[in-house]
C-alpha atoms as a PDB file:
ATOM      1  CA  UNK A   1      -1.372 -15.267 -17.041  1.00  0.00           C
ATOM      2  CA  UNK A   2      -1.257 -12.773 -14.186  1.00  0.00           C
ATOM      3  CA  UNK A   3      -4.392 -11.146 -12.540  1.00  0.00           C
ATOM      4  CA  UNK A   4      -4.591  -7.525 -10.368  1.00  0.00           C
ATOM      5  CA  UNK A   5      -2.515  -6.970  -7.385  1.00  0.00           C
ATOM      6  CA  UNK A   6      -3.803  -6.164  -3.670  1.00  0.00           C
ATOM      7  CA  UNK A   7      -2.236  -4.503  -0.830  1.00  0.00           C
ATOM      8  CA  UNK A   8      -2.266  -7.048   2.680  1.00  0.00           C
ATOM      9  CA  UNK A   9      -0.333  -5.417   5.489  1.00  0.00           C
ATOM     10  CA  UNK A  10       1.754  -2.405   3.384  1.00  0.00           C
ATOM     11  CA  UNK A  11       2.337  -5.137   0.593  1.00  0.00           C
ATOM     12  CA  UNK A  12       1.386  -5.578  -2.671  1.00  0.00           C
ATOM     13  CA  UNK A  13       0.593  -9.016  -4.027  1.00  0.00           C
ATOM     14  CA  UNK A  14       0.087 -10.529  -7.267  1.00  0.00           C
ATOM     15  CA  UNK A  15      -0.893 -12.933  -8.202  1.00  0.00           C
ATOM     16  CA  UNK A  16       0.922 -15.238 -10.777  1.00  0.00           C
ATOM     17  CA  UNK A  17      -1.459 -18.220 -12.519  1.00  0.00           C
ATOM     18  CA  UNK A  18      -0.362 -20.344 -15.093  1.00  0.00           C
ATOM     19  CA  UNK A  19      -1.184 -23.582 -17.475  1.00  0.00           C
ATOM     20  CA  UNK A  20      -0.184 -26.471 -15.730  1.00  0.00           C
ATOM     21  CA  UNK A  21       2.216 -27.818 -19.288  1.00  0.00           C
ATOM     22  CA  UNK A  22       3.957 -25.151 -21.080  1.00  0.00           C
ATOM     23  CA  UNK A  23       2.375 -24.625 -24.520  1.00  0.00           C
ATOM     24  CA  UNK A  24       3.627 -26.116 -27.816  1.00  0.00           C
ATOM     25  CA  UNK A  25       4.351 -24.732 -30.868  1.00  0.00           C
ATOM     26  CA  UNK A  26       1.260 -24.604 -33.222  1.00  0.00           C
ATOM     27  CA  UNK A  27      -1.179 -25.097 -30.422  1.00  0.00           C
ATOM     28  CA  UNK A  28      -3.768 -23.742 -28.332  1.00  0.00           C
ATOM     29  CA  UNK A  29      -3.108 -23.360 -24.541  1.00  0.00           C
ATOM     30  CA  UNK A  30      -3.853 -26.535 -22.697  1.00  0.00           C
ATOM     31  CA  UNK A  31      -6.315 -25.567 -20.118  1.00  0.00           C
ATOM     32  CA  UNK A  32      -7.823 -28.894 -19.309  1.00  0.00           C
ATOM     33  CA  UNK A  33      -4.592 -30.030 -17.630  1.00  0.00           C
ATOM     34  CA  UNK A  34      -4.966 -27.597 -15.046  1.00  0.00           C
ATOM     35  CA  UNK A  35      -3.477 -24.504 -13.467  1.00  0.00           C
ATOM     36  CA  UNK A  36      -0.347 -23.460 -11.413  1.00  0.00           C
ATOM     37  CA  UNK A  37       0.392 -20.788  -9.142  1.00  0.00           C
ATOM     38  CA  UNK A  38       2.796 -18.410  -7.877  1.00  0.00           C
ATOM     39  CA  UNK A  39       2.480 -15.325  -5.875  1.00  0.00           C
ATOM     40  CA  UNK A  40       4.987 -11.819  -5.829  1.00  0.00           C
ATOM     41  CA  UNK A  41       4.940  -9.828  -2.786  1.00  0.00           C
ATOM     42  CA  UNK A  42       6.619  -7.128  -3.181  1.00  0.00           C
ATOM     43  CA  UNK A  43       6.703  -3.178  -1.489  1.00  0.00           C
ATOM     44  CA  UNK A  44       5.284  -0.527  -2.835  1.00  0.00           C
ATOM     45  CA  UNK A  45       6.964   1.712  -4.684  1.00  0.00           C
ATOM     46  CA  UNK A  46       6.542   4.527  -2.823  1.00  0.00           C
ATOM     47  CA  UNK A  47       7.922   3.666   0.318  1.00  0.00           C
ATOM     48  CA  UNK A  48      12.145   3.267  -0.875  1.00  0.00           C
ATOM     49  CA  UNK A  49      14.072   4.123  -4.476  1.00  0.00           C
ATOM     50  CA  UNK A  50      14.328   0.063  -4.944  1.00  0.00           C
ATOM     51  CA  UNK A  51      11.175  -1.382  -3.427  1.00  0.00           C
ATOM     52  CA  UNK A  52      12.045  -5.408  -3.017  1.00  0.00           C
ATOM     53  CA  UNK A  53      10.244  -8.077  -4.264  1.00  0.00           C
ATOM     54  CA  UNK A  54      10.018 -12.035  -4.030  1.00  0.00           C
ATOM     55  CA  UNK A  55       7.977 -14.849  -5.812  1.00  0.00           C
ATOM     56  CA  UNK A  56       7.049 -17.532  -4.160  1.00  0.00           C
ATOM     57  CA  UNK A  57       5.720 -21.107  -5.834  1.00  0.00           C
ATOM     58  CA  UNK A  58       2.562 -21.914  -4.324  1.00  0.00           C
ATOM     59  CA  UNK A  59       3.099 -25.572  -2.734  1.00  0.00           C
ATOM     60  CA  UNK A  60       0.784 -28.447  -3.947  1.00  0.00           C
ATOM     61  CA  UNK A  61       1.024 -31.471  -5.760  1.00  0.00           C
ATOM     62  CA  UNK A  62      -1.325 -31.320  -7.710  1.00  0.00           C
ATOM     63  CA  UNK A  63      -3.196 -28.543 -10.027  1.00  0.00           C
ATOM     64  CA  UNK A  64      -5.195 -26.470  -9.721  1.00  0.00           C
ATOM     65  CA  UNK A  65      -8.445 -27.138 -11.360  1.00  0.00           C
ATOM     66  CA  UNK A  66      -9.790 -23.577 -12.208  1.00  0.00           C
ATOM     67  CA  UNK A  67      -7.636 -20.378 -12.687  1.00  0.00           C
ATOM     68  CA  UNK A  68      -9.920 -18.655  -9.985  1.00  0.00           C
ATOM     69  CA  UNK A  69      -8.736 -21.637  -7.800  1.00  0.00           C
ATOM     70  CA  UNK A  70      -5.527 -20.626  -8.446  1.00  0.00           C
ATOM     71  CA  UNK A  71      -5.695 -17.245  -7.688  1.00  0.00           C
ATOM     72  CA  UNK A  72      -7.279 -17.452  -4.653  1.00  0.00           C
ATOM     73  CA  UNK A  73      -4.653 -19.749  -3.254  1.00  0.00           C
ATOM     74  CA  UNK A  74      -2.012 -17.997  -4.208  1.00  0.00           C
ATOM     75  CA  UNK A  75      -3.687 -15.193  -2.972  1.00  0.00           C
ATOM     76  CA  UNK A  76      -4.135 -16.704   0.751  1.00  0.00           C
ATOM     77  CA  UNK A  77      -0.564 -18.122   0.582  1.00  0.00           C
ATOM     78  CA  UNK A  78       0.796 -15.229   0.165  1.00  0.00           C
ATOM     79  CA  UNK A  79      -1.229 -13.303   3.524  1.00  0.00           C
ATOM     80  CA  UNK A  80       0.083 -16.557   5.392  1.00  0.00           C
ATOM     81  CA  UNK A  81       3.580 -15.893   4.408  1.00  0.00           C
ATOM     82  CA  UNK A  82       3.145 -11.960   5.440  1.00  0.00           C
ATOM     83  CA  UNK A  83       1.499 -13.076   8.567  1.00  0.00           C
ATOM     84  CA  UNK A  84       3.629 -16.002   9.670  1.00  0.00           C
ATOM     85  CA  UNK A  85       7.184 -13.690   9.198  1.00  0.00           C
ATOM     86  CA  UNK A  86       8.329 -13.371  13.161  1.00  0.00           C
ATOM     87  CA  UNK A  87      10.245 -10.233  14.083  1.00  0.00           C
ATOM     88  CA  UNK A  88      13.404 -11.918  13.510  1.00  0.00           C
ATOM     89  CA  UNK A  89      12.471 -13.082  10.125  1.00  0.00           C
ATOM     90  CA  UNK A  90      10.491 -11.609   7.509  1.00  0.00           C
ATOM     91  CA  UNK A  91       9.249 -12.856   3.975  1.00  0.00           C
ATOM     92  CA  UNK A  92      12.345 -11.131   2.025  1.00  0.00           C
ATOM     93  CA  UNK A  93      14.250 -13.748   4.503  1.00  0.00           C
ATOM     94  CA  UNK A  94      12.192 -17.218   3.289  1.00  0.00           C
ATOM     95  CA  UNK A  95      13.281 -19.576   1.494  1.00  0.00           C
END
């Protein structure tokens, strides 16, 4: 599942939300396991010819309970990544 994007500092971000166990063949999803998350940052297109992009896992051991939940944290993960790149490093740079 993946929800709208939002630009945070010149960069878009998306969102990336996901059942917890992978679906099997012949069933429904699985939503009562819970959700996972992942976020893309990525530049707009307008500013180069190949606009970069990254995902990045949002950390937790555990799931996330609601996909709104996970939305929202990927959503804040992602501004604290954009935030917390120094001058000498940006997000592109993270591992």
């Amino acid at each position: 599942m993946t929800t709208s994007s939002r630009f945070y500092r010149g960069l878009e971000i998306h969102p990336l939300v996901y059942p917890r166990h992978a679906r099997q063949t012949g069933f429904g999803h699985n939503y009562d396991e819970g959700f996972d998350a992942s976020v893309r940052i990525s530049e707009p297109d307008t500013t180069t010819d190949s606009p970069r992009s990254r995902v990045f896992r949002v950390p937790g051991e555990r799931p996330f309970q609601s996909a709104g939940d996970a939305r929202r944290a990927s959503t804040v993960y992602a501004e604290q990544l954009i935030d917390g790149s120094g001058s000498a490093q940006t997000i592109w740079d993270q591992q």
